[in-house]
Protein backbone atom coordinates (compact mmCIF):
# COMPACT_ATOMS: atom_id res chain seq x y z
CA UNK A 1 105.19 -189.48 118.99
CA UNK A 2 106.78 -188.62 122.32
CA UNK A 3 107.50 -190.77 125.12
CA UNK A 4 104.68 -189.70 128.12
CA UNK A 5 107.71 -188.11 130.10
CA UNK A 6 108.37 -185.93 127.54
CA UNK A 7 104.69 -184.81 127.40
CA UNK A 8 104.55 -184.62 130.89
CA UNK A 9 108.40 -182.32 130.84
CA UNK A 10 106.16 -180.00 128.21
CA UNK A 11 103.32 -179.39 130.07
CA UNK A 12 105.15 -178.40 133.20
CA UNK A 13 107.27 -175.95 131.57
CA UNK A 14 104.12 -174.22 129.53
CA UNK A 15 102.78 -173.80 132.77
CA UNK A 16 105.84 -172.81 134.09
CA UNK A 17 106.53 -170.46 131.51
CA UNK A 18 102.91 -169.18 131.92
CA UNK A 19 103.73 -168.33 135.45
CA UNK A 20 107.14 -166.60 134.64
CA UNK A 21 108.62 -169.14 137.48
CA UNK A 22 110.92 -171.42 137.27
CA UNK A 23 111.64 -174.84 138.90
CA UNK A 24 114.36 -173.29 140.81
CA UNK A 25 113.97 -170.21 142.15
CA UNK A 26 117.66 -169.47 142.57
CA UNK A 27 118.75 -170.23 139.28
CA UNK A 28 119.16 -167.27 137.38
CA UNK A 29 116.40 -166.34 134.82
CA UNK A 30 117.21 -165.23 131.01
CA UNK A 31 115.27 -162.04 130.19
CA UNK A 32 113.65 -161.92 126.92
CA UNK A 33 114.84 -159.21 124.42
CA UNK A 34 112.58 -157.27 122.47
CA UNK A 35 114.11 -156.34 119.47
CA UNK A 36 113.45 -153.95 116.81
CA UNK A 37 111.32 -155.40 113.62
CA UNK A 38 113.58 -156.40 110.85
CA UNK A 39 114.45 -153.42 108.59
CA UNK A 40 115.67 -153.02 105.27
CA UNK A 41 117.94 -150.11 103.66
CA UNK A 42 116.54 -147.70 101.16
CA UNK A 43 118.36 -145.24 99.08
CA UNK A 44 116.68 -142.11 98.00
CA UNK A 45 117.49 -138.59 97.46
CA UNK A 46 116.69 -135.72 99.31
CA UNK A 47 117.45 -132.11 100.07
CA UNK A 48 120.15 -131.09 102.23
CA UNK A 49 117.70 -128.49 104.38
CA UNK A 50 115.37 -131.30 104.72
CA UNK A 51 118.29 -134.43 105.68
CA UNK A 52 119.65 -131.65 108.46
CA UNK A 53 116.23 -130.67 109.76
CA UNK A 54 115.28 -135.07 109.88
CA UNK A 55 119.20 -135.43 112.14
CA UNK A 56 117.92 -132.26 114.13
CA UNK A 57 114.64 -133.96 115.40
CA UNK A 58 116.46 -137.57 115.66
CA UNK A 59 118.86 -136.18 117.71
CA UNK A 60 116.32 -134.00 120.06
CA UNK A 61 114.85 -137.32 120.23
CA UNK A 62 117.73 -139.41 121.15
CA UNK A 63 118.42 -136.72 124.03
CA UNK A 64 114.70 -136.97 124.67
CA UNK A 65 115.02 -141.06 125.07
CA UNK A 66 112.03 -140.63 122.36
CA UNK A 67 111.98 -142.68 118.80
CA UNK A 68 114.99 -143.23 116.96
CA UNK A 69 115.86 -142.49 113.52
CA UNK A 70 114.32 -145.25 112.02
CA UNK A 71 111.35 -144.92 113.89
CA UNK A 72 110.76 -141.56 113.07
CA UNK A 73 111.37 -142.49 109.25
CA UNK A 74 108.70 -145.34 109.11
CA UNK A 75 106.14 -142.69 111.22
CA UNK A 76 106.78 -140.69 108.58
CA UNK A 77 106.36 -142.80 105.46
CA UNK A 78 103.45 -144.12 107.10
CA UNK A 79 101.90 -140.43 107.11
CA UNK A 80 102.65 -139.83 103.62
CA UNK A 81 100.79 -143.41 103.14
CA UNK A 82 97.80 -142.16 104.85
CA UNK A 83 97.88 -139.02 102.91
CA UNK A 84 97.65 -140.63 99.86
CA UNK A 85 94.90 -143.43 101.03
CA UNK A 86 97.44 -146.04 100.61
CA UNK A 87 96.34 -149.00 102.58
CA UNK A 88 98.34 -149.22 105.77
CA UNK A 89 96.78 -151.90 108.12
CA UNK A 90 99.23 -154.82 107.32
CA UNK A 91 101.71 -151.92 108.82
């Protein structure tokens, strides 16, 4: 149980934070980060034609300010998913 100040402190900043203002306008505002999902390593074997032709299109993409590596590896697990009718909607 919370003291009514402290309810009344909680409300004002949801609304606040609703609002993207602050209670003082000068004071400097933290930007939120979006970061990338959390991603996990996985080893697996493939040929060399296809590993240099995968860096190719990463790096066109990097140049491009597209998707990056990992990116473009999850896209493309997710189309061999598909392929196979795996279920991908938790994805």
């Amino acid at each position: 149980m919370q003291p009514d100040w402290m309810n009344e402190e909680d409300s004002r900043a949801e609304k606040l934070a609703k609002t993207d203002k602050t209670a003082n306008d000068a004071a400097p505002k933290l930007k939120r980060v979006d970061r990338a999902p959390e991603r996990q390593q996985k080893a697996f074997y493939i040929q060399p034609k296809y590993a240099e032709a995968f860096e190719d299109l990463a790096f066109k993409q990097k140049k491009a300010k597209g998707k990056k590596a990992p990116d473009l590896a999850e896209e493309a697990i997710k189309m061999l998913l598909d392929h196979y009718g795996e279920n991908t909607t938790k994805l």
